[in-house]
Protein backbone atom coordinates (compact mmCIF):
# COMPACT_ATOMS: atom_id res chain seq x y z
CA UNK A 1 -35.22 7.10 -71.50
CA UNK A 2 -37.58 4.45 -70.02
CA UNK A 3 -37.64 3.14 -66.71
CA UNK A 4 -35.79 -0.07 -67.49
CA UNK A 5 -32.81 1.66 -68.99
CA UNK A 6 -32.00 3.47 -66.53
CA UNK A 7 -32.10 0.74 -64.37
CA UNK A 8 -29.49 -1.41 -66.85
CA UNK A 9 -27.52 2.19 -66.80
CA UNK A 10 -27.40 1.91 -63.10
CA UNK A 11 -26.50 -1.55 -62.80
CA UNK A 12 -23.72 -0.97 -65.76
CA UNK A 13 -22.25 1.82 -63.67
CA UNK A 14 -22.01 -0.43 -60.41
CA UNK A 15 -20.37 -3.25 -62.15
CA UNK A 16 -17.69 -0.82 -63.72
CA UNK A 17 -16.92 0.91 -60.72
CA UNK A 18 -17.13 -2.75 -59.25
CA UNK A 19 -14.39 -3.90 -62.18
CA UNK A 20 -12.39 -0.98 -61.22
CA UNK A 21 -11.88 -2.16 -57.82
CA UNK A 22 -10.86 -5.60 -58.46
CA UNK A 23 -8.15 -4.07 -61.03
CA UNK A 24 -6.96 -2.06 -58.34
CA UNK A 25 -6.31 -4.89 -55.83
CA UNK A 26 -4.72 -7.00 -58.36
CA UNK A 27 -2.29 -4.06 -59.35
CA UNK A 28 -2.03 -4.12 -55.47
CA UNK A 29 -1.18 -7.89 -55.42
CA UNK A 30 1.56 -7.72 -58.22
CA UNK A 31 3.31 -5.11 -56.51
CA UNK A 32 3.10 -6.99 -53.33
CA UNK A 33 4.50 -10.11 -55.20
CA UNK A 34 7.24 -7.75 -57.01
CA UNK A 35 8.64 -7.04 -53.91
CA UNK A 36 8.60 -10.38 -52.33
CA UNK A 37 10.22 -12.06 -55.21
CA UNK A 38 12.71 -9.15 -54.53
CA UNK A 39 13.20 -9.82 -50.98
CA UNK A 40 13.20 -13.94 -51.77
CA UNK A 41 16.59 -13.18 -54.13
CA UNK A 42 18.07 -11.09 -51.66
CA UNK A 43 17.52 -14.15 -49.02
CA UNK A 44 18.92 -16.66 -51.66
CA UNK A 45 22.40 -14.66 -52.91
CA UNK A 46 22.79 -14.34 -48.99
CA UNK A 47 22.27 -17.87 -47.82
CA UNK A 48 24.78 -18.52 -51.31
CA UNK A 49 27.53 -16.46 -49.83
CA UNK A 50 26.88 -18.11 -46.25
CA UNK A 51 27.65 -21.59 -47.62
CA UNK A 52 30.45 -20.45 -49.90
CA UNK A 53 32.07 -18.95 -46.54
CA UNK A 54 31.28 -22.22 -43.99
CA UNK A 55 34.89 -22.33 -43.08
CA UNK A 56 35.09 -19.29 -42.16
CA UNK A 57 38.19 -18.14 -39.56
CA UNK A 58 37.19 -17.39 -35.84
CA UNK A 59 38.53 -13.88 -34.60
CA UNK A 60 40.81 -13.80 -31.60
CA UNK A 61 38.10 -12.18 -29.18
CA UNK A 62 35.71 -14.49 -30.42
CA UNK A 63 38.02 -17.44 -28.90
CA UNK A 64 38.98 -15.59 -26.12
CA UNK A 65 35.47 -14.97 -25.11
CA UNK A 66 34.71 -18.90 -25.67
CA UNK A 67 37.90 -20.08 -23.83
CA UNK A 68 36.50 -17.98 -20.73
CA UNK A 69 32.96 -19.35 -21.14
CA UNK A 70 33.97 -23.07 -21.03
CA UNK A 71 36.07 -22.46 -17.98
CA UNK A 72 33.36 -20.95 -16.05
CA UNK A 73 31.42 -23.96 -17.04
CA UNK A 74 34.42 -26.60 -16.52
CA UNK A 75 34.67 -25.11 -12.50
CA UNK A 76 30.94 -25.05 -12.31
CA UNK A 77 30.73 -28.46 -13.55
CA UNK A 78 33.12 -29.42 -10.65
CA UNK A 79 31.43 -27.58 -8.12
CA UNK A 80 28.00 -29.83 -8.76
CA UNK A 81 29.50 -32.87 -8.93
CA UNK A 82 31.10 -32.41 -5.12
CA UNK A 83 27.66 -31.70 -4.39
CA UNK A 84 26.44 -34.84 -6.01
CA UNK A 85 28.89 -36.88 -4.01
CA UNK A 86 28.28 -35.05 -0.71
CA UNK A 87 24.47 -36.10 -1.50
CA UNK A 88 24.64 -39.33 -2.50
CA UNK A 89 26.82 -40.91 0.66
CA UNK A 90 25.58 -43.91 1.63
CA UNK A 91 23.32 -44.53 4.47
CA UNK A 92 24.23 -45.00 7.61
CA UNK A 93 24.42 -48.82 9.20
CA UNK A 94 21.82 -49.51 12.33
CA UNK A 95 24.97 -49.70 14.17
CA UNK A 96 26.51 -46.39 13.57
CA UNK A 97 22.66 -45.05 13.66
CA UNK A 98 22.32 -46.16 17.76
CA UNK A 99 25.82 -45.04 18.10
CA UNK A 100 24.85 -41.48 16.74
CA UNK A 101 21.33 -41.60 19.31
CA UNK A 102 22.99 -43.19 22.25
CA UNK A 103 25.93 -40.64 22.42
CA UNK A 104 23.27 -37.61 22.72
CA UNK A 105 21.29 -39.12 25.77
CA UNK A 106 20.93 -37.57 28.92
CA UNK A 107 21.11 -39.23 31.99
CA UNK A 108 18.42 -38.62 34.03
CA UNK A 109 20.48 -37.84 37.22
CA UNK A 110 22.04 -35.19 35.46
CA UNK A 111 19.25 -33.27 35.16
CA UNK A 112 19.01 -30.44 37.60
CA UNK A 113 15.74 -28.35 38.89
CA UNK A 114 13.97 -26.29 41.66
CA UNK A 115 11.52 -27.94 43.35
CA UNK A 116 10.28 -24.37 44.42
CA UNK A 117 10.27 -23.22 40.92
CA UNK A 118 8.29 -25.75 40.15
CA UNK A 119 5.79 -25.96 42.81
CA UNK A 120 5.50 -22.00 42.14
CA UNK A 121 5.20 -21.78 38.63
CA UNK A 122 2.15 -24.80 38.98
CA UNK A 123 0.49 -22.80 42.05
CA UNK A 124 0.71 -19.77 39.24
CA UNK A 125 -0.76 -21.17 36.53
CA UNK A 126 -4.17 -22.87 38.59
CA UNK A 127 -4.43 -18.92 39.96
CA UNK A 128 -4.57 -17.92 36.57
CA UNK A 129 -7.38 -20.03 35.61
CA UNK A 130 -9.44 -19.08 38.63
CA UNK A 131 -8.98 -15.21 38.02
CA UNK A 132 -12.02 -14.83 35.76
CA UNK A 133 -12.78 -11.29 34.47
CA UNK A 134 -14.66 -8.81 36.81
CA UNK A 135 -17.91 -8.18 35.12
CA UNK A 136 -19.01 -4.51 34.63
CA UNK A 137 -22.05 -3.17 36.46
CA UNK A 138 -24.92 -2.09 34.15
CA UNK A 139 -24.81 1.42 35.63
CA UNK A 140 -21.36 1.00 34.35
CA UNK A 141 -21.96 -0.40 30.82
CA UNK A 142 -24.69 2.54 30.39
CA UNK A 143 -22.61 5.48 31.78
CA UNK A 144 -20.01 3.97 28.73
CA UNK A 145 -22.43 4.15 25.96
CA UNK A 146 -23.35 7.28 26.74
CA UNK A 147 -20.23 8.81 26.89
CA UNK A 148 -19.43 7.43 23.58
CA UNK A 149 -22.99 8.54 22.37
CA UNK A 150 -22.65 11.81 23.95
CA UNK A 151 -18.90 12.28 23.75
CA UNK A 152 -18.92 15.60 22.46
CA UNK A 153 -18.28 18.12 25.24
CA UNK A 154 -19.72 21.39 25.31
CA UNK A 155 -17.49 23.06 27.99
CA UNK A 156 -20.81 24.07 30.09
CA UNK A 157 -21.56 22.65 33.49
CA UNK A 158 -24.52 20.80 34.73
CA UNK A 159 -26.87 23.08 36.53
CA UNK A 160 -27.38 20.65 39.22
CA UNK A 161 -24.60 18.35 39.80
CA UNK A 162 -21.39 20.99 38.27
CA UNK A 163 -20.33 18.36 35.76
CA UNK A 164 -19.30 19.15 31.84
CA UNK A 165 -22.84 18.42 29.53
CA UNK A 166 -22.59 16.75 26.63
CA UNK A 167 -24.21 17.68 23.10
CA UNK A 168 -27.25 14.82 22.22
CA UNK A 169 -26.74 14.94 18.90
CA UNK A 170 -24.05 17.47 17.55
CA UNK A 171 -25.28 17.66 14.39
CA UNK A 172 -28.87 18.24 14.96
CA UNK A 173 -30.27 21.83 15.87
CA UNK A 174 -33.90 22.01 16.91
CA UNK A 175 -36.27 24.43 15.17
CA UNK A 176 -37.21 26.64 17.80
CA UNK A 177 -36.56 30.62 17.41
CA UNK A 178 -33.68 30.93 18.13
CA UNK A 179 -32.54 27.57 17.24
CA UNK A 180 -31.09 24.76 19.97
CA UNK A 181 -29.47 22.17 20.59
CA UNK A 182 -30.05 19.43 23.19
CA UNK A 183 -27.33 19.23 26.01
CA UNK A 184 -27.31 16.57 28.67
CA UNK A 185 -25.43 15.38 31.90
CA UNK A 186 -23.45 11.70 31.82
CA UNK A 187 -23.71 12.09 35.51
CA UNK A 188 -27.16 13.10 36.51
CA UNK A 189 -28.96 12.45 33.12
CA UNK A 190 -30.27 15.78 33.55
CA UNK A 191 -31.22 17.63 30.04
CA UNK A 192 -31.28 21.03 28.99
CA UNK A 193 -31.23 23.12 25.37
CA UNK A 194 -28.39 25.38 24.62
CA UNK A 195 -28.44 27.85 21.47
């Protein structure tokens, strides 16, 4: 077998198995269309029995159920338009509008205070914007940040002034045999190593 027959035999082979596979989708398609020419008769027979029953008879429920539905909606219907009517009055005349403001005035005279009160509550207010915040030495500010900075405690006392040292830096340990750690006072600022 040459060369070029084998070649048509390959090529004869795809288009077969190629012809195969349309058949099979249009054996696929037929059933599809079986079964919605099926389903279209069903559809038809039913809307045929629908239109040979259009005067069909309510069931007592069924009227029952609609009688209570329409009254809900008859008394709800009411209920809005009192509403509508309470909304829609009409607007008041520039008469019965000065009537309405001059009724709620105060006289003056009637008014009642304490002088004191006054004078007091005035005298306390100009204190409080003269009281300006008391500023913080810088001896203070520092001694702050470093008991933040060295706020872990070691339960040791200061060698020279008796109060509690501080770790540096808790989580470093110096390298030293045996190792240390740094300890200092807030108060004196003295420094020492601890193991």
């Amino acid at each position: 077998m040459t060369n070029r027959e084998k070649d048509i035999l390959v090529l004869f082979n795809e288009l077969n198995s190629m012809l195969y596979e349309v058949l099979d989708d249009c054996n696929k398609a037929l059933a599809m269309n079986a079964e919605l020419l099926k389903d279209v008769e069903w559809y038809k027979r039913y809307t045929d029995a629908l239109v040979e029953h259009k005067d069909m008879v309510c069931l007592p429920a069924d009227l029952r159920n609609l009688r209570e539905a329409n009254a809900a909606l008859a008394t709800e219907n009411e209920e809005l338009k009192k509403k509508v009517k309470e909304l829609t009055r009409p607007e008041p005349t520039e008469e019965e509008l000065n009537s309405l403001f001059m009724d709620k005035q105060v006289n003056p005279k009637d008014i009642e205070f304490e002088a004191e009160m006054l004078v007091k509550s005035v005298q306390d207010y100009a204190d409080s914007l003269n009281n300006t915040p008391k500023l913080k030495s810088l001896e203070e500010h520092n001694n702050s940040k470093l008991n933040i900075v060295y706020g872990v405690k070691t339960g040791l006392a200061c060698p020279k002034c008796g109060n509690e040292l501080h770790y540096t830096n808790p989580s470093m340990m110096l390298t030293s045999h045996p190792p240390k750690q740094e300890v200092r006072c807030s108060n004196c600022k003295h420094i020492d190593y601890v193991y």
